[in-house]
Each structure stands twice: as C-alpha cells, then as structure tokens.
Protein backbone atom coordinates (compact mmCIF):
# COMPACT_ATOMS: atom_id res chain seq x y z
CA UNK A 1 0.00 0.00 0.00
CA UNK A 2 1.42 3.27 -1.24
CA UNK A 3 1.80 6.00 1.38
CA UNK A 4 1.65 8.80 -0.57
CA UNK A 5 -0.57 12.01 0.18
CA UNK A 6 -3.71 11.76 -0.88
CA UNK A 7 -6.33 14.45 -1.86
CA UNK A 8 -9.84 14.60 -1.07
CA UNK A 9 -12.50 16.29 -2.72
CA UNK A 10 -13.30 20.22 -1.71
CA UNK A 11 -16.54 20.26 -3.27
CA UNK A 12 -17.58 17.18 -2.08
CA UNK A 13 -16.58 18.46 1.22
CA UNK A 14 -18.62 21.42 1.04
CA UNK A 15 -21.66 20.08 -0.22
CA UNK A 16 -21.22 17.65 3.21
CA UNK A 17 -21.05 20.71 5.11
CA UNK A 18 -23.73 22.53 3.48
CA UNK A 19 -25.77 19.65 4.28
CA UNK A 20 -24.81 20.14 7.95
CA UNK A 21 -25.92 23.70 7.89
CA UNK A 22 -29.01 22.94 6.18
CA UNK A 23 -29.69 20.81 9.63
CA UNK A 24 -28.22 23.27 11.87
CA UNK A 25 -30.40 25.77 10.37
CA UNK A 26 -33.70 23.65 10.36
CA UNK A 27 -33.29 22.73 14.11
CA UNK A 28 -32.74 26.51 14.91
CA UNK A 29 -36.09 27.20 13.07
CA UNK A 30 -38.18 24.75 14.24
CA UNK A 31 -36.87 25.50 18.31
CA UNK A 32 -34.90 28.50 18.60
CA UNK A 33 -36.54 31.23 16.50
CA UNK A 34 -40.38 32.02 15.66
CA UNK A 35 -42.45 33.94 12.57
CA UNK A 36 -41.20 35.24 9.83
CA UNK A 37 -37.48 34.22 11.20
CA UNK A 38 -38.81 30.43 11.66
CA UNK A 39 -40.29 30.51 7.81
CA UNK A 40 -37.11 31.38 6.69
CA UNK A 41 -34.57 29.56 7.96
CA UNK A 42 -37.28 26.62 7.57
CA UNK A 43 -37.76 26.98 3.63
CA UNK A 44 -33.79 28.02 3.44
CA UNK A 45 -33.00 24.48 5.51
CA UNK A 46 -35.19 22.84 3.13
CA UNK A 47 -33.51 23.59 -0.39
CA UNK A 48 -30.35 23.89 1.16
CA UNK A 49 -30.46 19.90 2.55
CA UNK A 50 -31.95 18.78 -1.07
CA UNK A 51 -29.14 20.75 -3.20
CA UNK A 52 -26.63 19.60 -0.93
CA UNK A 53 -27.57 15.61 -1.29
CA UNK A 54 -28.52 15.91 -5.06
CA UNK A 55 -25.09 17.58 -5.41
CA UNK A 56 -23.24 14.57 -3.88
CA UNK A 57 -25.42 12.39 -6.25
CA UNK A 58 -24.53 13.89 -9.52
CA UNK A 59 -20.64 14.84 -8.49
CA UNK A 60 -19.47 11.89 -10.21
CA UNK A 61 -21.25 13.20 -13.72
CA UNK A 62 -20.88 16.84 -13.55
CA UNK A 63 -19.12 18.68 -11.31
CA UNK A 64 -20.07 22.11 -13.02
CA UNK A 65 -24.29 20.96 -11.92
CA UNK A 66 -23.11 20.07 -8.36
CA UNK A 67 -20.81 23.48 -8.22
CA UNK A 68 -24.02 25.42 -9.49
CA UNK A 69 -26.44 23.33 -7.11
CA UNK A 70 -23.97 23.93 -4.24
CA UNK A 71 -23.67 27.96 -5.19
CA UNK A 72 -27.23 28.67 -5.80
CA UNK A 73 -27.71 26.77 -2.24
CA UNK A 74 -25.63 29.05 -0.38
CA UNK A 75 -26.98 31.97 -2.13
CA UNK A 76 -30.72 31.53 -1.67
CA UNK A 77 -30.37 29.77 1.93
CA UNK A 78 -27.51 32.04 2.90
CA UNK A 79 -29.86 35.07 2.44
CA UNK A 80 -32.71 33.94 4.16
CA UNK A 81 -30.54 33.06 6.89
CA UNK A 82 -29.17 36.28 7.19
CA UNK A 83 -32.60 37.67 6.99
CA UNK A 84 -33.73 35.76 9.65
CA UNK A 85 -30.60 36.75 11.93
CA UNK A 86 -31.89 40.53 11.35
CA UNK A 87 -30.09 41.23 8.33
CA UNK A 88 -31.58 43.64 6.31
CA UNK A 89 -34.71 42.76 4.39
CA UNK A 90 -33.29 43.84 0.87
CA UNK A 91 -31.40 40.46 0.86
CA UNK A 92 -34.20 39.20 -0.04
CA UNK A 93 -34.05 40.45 -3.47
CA UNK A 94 -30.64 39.10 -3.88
CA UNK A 95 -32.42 35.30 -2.79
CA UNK A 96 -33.91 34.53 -6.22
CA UNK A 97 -30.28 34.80 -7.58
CA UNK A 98 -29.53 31.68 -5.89
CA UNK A 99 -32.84 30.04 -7.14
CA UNK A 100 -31.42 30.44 -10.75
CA UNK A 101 -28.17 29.25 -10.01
CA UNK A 102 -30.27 25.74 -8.58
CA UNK A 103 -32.12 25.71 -11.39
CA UNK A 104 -29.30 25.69 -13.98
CA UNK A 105 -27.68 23.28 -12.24
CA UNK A 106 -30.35 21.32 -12.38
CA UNK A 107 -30.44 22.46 -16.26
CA UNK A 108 -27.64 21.19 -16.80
CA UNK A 109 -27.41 17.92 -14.84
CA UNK A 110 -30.39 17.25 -17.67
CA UNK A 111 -28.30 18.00 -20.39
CA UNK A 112 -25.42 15.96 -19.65
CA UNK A 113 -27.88 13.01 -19.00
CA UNK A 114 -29.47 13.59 -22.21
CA UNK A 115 -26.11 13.60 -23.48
CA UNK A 116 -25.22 10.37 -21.85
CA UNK A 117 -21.85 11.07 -20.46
C-alpha cells in the first residue's frame, strides 16, 4: 500500500457541510426562532439539505451541476438566513439569484444526462 498524500475532494466536502448547515439551520427554526425568522430559515433548511444531497449524487457526472447546485444553495439559503438573523430585508431580493443558479444546475445535470456522459 502506497503511502503517498492523498487528496480529497473540496466540493464534495462542502456540499457535506452545506448539508450540515441545512440541519443546523432547520433545528434553529423549528426551536430556537419564531415567525417570519422560523419561515425562513425553515424553507432556506429545506432547499439547502436537497441541493446539498442531489449535489453529492450527480458529483461523479458533472461537477459544473453540483458546483451550481452547491452555489445557488448558499446563495438563496444564505440570504434567508441572514434575513432571519436581522439582516436587512433587501437580501431578499438578492435570494432569487440563488434560485437560478439551482435551477441551472439542475439544467444542466439534464443535459449531460441527455447527453449520456
């Protein structure tokens, strides 16, 4: 067995971790916070914990998808978590951003499956 360095995987790493967040996040909405704040960081948990597992599913076939999935995650949760911290409210037109980033990724996971690579 070679003992050489090995490398791991950053994006794989941070989709792990943005799954962790996504739970982090849910648990703080459903006990910690309340309204509006509990919405949020309920719907952000939500998209964040699917982009973050369909990410790790499609690594393998397209990194770019799983990069875009990841990004639009942290975009659209990210603001509604800040939002729900007290940020200011105009985040929230900055959170659709991230919803078009998920939905290209998804885009283009389709593509390359169409493709069949």
């Amino acid at each position: 067995m070679a003992r050489g360095r090995t490398t791991g995987d950053p994006l794989a790493a941070l989709l792990a971790l943005s799954g962790a967040v996504a739970v982090i996040a849910g648990a703080y909405g459903a006990h910690g916070a309340g309204g509006k704040a509990a919405e949020w960081l309920s719907t952000g948990a939500h998209y964040q914990m699917i982009h973050a597992v369909a990410g790790l599913v499609i690594l393998a076939k397209s990194r770019g998808a799983a990069g875009l999935m990841l990004l639009g995650a942290l975009i659209f949760s990210g603001t509604l978590y800040a939002m729900a911290l007290g940020g200011p409210r105009w985040l929230g037109a900055v959170t659709p951003l991230g919803g078009l980033a998920m939905i290209l990724g998804w885009a283009w996971i389709a593509i390359v499956y169409l493709r069949g690579r």
